[in-house]
Protein backbone atom coordinates (compact mmCIF):
# COMPACT_ATOMS: atom_id res chain seq x y z
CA UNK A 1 -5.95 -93.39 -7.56
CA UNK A 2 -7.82 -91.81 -5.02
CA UNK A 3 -10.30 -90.00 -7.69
CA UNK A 4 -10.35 -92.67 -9.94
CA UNK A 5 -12.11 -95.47 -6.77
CA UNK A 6 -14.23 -91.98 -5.08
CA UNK A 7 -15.51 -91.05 -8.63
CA UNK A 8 -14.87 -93.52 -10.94
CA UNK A 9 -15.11 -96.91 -8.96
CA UNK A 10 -17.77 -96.18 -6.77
CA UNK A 11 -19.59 -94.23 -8.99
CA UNK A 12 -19.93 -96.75 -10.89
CA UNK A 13 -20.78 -99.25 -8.46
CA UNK A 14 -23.56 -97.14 -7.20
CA UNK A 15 -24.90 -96.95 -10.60
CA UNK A 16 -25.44 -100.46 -11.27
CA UNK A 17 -26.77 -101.15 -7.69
CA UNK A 18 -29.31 -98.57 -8.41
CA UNK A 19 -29.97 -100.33 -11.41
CA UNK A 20 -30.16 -103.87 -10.13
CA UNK A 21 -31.34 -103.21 -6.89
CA UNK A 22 -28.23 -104.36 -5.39
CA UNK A 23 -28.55 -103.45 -1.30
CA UNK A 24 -25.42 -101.11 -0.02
CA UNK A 25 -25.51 -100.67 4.15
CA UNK A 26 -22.22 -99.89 5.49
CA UNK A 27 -20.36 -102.26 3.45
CA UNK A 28 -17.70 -102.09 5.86
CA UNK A 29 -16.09 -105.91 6.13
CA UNK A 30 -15.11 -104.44 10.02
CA UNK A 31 -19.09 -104.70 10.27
CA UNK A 32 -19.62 -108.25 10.46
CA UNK A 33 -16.43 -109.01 13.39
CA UNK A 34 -17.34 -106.45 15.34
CA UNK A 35 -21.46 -106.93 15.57
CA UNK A 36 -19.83 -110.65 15.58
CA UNK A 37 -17.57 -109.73 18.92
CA UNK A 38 -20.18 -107.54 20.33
CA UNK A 39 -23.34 -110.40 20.29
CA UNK A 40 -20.61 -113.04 21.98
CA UNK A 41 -19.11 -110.82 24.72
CA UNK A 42 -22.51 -108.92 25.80
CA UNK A 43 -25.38 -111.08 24.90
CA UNK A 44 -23.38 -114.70 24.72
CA UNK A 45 -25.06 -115.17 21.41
CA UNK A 46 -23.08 -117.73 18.99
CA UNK A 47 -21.00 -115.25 16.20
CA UNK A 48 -21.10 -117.89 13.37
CA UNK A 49 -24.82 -118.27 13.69
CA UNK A 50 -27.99 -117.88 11.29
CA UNK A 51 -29.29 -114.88 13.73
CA UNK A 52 -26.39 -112.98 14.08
CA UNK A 53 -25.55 -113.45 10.00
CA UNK A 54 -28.54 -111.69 9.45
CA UNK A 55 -28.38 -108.99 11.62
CA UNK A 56 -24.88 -108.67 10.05
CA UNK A 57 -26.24 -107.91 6.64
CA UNK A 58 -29.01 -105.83 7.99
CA UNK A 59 -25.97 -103.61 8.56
CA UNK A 60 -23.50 -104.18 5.91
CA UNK A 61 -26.28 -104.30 2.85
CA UNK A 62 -28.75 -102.38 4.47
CA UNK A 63 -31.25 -105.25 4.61
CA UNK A 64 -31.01 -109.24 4.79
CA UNK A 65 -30.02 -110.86 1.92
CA UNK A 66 -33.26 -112.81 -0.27
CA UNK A 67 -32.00 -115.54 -2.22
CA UNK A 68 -35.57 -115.43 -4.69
CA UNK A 69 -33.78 -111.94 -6.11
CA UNK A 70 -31.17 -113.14 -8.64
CA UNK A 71 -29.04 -110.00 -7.94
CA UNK A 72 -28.48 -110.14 -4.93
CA UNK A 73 -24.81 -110.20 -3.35
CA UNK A 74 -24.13 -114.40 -2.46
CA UNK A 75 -21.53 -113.59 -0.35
CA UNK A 76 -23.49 -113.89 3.00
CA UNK A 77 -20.85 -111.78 4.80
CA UNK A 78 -20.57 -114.85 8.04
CA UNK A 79 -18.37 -114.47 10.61
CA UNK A 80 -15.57 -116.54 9.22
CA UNK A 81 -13.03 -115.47 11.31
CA UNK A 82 -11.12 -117.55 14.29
CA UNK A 83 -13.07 -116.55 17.52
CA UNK A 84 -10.34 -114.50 19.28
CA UNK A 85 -10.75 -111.80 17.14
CA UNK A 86 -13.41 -110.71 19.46
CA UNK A 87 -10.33 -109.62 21.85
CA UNK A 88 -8.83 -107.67 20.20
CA UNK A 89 -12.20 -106.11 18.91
CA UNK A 90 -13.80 -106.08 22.97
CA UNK A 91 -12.17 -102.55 23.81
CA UNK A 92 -14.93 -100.91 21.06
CA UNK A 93 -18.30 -102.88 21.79
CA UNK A 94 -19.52 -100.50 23.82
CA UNK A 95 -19.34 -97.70 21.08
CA UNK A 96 -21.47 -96.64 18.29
CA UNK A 97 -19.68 -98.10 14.88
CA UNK A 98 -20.04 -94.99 13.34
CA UNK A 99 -17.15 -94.05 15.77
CA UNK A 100 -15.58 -97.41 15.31
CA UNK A 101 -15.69 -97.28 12.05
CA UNK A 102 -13.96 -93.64 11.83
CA UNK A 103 -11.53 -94.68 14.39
CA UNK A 104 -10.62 -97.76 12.43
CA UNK A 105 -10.42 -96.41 9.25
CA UNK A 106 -7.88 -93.80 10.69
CA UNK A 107 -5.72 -96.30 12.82
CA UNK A 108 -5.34 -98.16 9.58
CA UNK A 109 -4.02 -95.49 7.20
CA UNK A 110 -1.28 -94.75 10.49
CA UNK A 111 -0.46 -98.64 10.37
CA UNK A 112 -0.14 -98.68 6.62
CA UNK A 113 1.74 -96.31 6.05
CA UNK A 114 4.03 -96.87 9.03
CA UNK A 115 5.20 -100.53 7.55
CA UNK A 116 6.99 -98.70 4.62
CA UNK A 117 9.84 -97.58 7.41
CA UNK A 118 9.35 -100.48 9.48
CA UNK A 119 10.13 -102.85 6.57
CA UNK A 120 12.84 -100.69 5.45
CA UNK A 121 14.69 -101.11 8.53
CA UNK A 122 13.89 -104.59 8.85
CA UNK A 123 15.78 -105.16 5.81
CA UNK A 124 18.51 -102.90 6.35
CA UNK A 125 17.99 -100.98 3.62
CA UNK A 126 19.51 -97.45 3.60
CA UNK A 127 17.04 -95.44 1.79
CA UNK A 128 16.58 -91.66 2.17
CA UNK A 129 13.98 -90.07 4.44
CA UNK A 130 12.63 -88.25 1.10
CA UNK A 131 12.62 -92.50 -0.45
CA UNK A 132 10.66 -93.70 2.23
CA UNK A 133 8.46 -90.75 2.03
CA UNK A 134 7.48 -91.17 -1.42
CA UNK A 135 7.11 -95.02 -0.95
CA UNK A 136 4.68 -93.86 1.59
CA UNK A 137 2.91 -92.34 -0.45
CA UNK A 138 2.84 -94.62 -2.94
CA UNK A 139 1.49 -97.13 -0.78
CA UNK A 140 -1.39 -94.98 0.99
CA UNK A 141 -2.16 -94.00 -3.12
CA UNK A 142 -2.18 -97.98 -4.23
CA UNK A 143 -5.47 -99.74 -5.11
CA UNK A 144 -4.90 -102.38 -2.56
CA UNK A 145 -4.23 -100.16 0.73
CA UNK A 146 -7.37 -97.99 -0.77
CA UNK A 147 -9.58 -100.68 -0.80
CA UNK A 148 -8.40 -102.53 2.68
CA UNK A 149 -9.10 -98.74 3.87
CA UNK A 150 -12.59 -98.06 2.37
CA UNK A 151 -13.38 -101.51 3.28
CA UNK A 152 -11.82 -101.05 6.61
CA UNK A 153 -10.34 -104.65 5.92
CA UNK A 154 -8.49 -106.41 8.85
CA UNK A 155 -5.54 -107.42 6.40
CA UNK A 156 -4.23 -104.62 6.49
CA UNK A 157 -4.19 -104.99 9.94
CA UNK A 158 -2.39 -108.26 9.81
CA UNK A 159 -0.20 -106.98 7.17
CA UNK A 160 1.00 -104.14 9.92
CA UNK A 161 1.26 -106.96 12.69
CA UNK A 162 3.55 -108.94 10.56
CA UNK A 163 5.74 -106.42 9.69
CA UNK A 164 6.29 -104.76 13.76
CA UNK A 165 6.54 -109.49 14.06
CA UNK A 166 9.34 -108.76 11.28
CA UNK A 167 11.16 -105.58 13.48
CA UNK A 168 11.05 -107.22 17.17
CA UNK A 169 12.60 -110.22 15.40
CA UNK A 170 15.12 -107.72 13.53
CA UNK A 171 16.27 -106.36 17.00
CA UNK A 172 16.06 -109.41 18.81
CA UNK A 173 13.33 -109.24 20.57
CA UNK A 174 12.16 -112.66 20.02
CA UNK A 175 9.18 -113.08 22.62
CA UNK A 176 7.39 -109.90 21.57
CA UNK A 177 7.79 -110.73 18.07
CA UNK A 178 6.47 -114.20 18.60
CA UNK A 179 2.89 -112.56 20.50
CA UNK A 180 2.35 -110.32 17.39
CA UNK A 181 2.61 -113.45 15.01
CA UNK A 182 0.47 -115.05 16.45
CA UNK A 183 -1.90 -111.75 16.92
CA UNK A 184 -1.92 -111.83 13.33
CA UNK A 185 -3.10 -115.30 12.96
CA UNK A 186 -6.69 -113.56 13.08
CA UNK A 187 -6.77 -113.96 9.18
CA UNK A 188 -4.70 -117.75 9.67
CA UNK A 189 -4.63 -117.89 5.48
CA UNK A 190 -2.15 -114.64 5.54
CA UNK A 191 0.05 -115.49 9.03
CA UNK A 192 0.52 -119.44 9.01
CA UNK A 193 2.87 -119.88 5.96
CA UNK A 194 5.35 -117.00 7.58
CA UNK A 195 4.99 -118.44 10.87
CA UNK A 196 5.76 -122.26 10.02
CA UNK A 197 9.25 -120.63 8.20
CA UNK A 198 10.05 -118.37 11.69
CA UNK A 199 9.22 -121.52 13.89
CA UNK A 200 11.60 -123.91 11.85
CA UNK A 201 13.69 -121.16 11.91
CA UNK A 202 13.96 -120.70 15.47
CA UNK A 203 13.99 -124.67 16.20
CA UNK A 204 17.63 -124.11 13.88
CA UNK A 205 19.06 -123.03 16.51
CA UNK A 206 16.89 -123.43 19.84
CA UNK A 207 19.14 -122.29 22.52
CA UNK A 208 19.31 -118.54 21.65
CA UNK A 209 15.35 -118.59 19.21
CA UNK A 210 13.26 -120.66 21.90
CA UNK A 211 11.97 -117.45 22.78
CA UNK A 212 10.06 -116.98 19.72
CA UNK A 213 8.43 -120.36 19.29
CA UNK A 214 7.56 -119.52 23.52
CA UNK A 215 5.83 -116.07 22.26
CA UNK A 216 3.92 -117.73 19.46
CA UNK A 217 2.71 -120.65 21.36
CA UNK A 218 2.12 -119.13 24.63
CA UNK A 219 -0.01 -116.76 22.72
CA UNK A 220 -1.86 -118.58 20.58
CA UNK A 221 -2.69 -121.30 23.61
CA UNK A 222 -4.38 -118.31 25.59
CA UNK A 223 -6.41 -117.54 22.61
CA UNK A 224 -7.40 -120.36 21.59
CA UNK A 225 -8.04 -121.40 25.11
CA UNK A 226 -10.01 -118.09 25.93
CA UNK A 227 -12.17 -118.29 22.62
CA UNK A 228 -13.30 -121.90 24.02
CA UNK A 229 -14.27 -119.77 27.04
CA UNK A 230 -16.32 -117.17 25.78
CA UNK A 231 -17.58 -119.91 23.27
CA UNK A 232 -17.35 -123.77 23.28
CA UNK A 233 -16.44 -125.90 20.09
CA UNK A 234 -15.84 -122.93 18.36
CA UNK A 235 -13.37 -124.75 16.52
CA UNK A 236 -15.73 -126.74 14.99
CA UNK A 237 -18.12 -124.12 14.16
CA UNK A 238 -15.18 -121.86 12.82
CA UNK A 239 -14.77 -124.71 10.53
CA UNK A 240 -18.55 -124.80 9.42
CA UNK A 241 -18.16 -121.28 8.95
CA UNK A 242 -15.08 -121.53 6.38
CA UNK A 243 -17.09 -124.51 4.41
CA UNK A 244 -20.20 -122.17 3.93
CA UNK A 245 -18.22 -119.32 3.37
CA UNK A 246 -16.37 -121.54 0.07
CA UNK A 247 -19.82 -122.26 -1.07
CA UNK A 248 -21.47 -118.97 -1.16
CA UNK A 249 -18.40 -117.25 -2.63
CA UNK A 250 -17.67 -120.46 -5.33
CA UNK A 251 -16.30 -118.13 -7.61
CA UNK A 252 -13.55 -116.99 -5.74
CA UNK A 253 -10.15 -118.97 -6.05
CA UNK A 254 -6.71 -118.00 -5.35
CA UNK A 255 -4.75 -116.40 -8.00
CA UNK A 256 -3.34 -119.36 -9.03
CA UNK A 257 -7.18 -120.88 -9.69
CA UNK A 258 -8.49 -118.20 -11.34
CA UNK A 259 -5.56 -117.67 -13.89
CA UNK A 260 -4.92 -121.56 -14.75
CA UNK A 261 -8.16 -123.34 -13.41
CA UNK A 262 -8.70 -124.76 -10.51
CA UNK A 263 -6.91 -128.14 -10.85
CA UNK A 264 -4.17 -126.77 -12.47
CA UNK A 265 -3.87 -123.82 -9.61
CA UNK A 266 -4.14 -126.28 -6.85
CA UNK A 267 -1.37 -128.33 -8.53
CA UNK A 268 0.84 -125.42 -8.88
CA UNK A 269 0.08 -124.42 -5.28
CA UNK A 270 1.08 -127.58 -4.30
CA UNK A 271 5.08 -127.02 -6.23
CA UNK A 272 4.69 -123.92 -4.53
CA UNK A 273 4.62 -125.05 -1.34
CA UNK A 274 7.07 -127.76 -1.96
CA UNK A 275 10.18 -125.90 -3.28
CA UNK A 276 9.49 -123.47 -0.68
CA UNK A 277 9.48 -125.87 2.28
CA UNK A 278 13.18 -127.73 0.79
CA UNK A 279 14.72 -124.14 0.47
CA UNK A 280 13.46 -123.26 4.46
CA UNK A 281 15.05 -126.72 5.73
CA UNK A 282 18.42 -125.85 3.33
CA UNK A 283 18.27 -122.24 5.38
CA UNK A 284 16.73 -122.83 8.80
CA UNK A 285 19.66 -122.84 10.15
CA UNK A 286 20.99 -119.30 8.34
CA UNK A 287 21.14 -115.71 10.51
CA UNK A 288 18.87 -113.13 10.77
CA UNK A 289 21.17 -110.47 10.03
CA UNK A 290 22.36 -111.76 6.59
CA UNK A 291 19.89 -111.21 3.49
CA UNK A 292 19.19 -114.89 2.68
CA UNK A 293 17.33 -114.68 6.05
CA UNK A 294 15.11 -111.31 4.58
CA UNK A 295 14.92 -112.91 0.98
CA UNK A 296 13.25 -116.35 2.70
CA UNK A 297 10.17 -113.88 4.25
CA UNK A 298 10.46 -111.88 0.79
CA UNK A 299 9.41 -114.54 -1.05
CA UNK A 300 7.23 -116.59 1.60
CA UNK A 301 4.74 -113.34 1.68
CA UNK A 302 4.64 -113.19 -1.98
CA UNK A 303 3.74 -117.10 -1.94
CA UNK A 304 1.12 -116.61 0.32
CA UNK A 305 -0.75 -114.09 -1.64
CA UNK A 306 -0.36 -116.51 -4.68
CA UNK A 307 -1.78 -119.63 -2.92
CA UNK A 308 -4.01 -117.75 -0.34
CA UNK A 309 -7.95 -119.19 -0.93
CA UNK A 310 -9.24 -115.88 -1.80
CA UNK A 311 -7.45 -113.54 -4.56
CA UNK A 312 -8.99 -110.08 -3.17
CA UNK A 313 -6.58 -106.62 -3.93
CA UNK A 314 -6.56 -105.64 -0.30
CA UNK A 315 -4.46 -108.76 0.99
CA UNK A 316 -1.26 -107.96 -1.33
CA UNK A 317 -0.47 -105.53 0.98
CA UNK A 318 1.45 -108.26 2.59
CA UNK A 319 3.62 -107.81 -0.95
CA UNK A 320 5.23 -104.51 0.28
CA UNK A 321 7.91 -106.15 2.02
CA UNK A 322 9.02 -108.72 -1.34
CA UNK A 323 8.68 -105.52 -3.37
CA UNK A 324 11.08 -103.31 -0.94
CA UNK A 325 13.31 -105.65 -1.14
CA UNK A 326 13.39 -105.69 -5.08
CA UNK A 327 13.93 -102.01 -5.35
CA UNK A 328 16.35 -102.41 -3.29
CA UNK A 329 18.70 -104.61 -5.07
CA UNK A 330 17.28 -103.03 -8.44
CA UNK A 331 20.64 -102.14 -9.46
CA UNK A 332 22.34 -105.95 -8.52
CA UNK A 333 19.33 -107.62 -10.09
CA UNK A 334 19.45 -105.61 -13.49
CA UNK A 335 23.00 -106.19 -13.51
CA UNK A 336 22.64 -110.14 -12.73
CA UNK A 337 21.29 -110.79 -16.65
CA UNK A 338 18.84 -110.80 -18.70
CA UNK A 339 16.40 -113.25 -17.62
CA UNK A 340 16.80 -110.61 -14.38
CA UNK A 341 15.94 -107.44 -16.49
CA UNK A 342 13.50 -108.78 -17.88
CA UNK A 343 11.77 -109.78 -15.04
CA UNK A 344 12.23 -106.88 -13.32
CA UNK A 345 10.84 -104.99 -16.43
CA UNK A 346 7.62 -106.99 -16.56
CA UNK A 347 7.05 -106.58 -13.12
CA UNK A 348 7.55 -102.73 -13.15
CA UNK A 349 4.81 -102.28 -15.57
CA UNK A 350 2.11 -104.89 -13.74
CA UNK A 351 2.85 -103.41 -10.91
CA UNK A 352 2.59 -99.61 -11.91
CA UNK A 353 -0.36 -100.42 -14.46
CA UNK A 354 -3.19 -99.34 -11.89
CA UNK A 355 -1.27 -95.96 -11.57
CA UNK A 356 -0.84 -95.73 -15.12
CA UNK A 357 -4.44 -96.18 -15.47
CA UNK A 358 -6.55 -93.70 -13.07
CA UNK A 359 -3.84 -91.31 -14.26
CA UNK A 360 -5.05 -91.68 -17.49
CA UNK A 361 -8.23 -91.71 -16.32
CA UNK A 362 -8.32 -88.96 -14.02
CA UNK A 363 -6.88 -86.96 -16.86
CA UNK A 364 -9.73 -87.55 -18.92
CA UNK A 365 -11.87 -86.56 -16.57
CA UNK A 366 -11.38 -83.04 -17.85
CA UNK A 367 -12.98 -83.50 -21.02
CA UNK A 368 -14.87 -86.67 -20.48
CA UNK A 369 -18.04 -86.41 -18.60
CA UNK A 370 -18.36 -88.84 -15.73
CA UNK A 371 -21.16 -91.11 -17.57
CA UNK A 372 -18.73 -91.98 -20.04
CA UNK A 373 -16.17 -91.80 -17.88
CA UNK A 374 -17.51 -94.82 -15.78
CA UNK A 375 -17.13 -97.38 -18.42
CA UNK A 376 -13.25 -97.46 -18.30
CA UNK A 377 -13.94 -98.52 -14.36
CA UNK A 378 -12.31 -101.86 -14.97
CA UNK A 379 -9.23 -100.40 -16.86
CA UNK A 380 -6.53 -99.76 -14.29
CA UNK A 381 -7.88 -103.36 -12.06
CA UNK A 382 -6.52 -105.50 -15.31
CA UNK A 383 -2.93 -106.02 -13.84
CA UNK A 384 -3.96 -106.65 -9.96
CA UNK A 385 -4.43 -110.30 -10.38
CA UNK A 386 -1.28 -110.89 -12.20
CA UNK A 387 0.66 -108.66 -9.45
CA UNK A 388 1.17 -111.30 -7.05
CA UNK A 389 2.49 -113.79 -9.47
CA UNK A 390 4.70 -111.45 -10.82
CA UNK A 391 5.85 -110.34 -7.75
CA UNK A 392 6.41 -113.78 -6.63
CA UNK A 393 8.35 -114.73 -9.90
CA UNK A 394 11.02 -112.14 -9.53
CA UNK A 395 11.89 -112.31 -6.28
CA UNK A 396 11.92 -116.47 -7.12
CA UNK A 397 14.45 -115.23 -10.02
CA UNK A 398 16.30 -112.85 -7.83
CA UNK A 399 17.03 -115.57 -4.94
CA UNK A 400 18.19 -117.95 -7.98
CA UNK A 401 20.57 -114.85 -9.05
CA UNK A 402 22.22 -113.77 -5.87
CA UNK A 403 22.34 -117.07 -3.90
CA UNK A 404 25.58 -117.69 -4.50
CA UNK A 405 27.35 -114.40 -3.64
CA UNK A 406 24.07 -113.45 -1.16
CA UNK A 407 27.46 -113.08 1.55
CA UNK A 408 28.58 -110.27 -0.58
CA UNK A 409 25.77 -108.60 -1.56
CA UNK A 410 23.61 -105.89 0.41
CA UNK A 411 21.00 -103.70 -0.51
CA UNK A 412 21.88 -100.44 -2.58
């Protein structure tokens, strides 16, 4: 996977910009928060605004964006992200990005790969250290952690919050686990729809979960408060921010959109969001240690990389933890029938398509010069917008399956 996005990929990439004159800067999506955090906290100059955008793509594409040249990017690369951000980003301002950038890129690949164990023991799950070591792998060797690392994209970030949220929770350390939630909220799209399920889950049964919704709220009340600090109404202009960043990118949709149209994906979205919210109330009141608990995040992460606005590869790394927990149970769900099997079947093969692929392409590498090579760039991307769905759809099908003996059952 690795030669197929450093040879293939970006070969190709680079080819066509060359071709188009398509600008390529840094292209780092780090770039725009943290020229973003450095403007506000040294020079007090507003993130989300029409000076500071432009220096941002003076970076990223190597030159401001012209709207008279037809191929240029539209994706104005704003600072569409809550204002807080800039904390957690105010311990690098003072050093070159080259440095940040390196740094970053490295901290995420520890991160990354360290939620494969995390999640594992989150769930209980008594793999082998030679399992979790190849799952590592397998992870750090997937399109989407590749391109959250050569992007040096913050959901990978979140995605590593989320699932150290996940362990405090797991060994009861409820106040921690509630500041890291809400630490995470920095991308709100990928954080909210786990958080609303952990803060009706801790209202089930206040006297002994308060602690949670005290971490969360606590947290996110100093945030919010200290981003109106640094930089009043930024609420509002956070919210300008996420209008203009819909327009100039109004061919992005959530999976959903983009496979059954708009109306139709908003409508589904909607179900979505429905069903899930009637099985949280049936099970807010339901353990953590019992694996209706773990099968309730399982499938609210795989939701929320359905419904989430954008469909972009790097944000289903927030589907390792439904996916762990299908492997798993493989042996329970293939036994549980064949609507199960199947399931599981067509999931295997969406999900292992992109591997399939640059294998297949990296072993034609040997024979095929890289010209030609180039042309199959788009081969092993086919499956990564059906991944989430089908992600989504087995673990739906597994929670129908093993509901009713879920007392009995734990992982293999």
């Amino acid at each position: 996977m690795w030669f197929y996005v450093q040879h293939v990929l970006i070969a190709h990439q680079l080819s066509d910009a060359a071709l188009h004159g398509i600008p390529r800067g840094n292209l780092s999506d780090l770039y725009p928060r943290w020229l973003g955090a450095r403007e506000l906290l040294l020079h007090h100059r507003d993130p989300y605004g029409a000076s500071v955008t432009r220096e941002i793509q003076i970076g990223y594409y190597g030159r401001a964006l012209d709207p008279a040249r037809p191929d240029d990017p539209t994706d104005q690369q704003g600072f569409a992200y809550p204002v807080y951000v800039v904390f957690l980003l105010a311990p690098t301002i003072y050093l070159p990005f080259a440095v940040v950038q390196s740094g970053f890129r490295w901290l995420l690949i520890a991160l990354t790969a360290a939620t494969v164990p995390v999640w594992v023991r989150v769930f209980r799950w008594r793999a082998s250290k030679w399992t979790v070591a190849t799952l590592m792998v397998l992870l750090l060797g997937s399109l989407q952690a590749i391109q959250g690392i050569k992007l040096q994209q913050l959901s990978l970030l979140v995605g590593g919050l989320i699932a150290f949220s996940a362990l405090l929770l797991q060994t009861d350390r409820l106040a921690a686990a509630g500041i890291l939630l809400a630490l995470a909220t920095i991308k709100p799209q990928l954080a909210l729809p786990l958080a609303a399920w952990l803060l009706l889950w801790a209202a089930g049964d206040w006297r002994t979960r308060n602690k949670l919704v005290w971490g969360f709220a606590g947290t996110m009340l100093a945030l919010i408060a200290a981003g109106e600090i640094v930089l009043p109404g930024w609420v509002g202009r956070f919210r300008q921010a996420l209008v203009a960043y819909r327009q100039y990118n109004n061919g992005a949709g959530s999976a959903l959109e983009l496979l059954f149209t708009p109306a139709w994906g908003r409508a589904l979205a909607v179900a979505i969001v429905v069903g899930l919210a009637v099985v949280c109330w049936r099970f807010h009141r339901t353990s953590k240690d019992v694996p209706t608990f773990h099968w309730i995040m399982g499938v609210i992460l795989a939701a929320t990389i359905v419904i989430a606005p954008k469909e972009a590869p790097y944000n289903q790394v927030l589907l390792l933890a439904p996916i762990l927990l299908v492997v798993s149970y493989w042996s329970i769900l293939w036994a549980a029938g064949a609507l199960s099997r199947l399931a599981l079947a067509v999931t295997a093969l969406i999900v292992a398509w992109p591997w399939l692929a640059a294998l297949g392409i990296t072993l034609a590498s040997i024979f095929v010069p890289n010209p030609k090579l180039q042309r199959a760039w788009e081969l092993p991307l086919y499956s990564t917008i059906l991944i989430p769905l089908a992600v989504f759809a087995v673990v739906t099908i597994a929670i129908m399956k093993l509901l009713p003996r879920w007392t009995n059952v734990k992982p293999s």
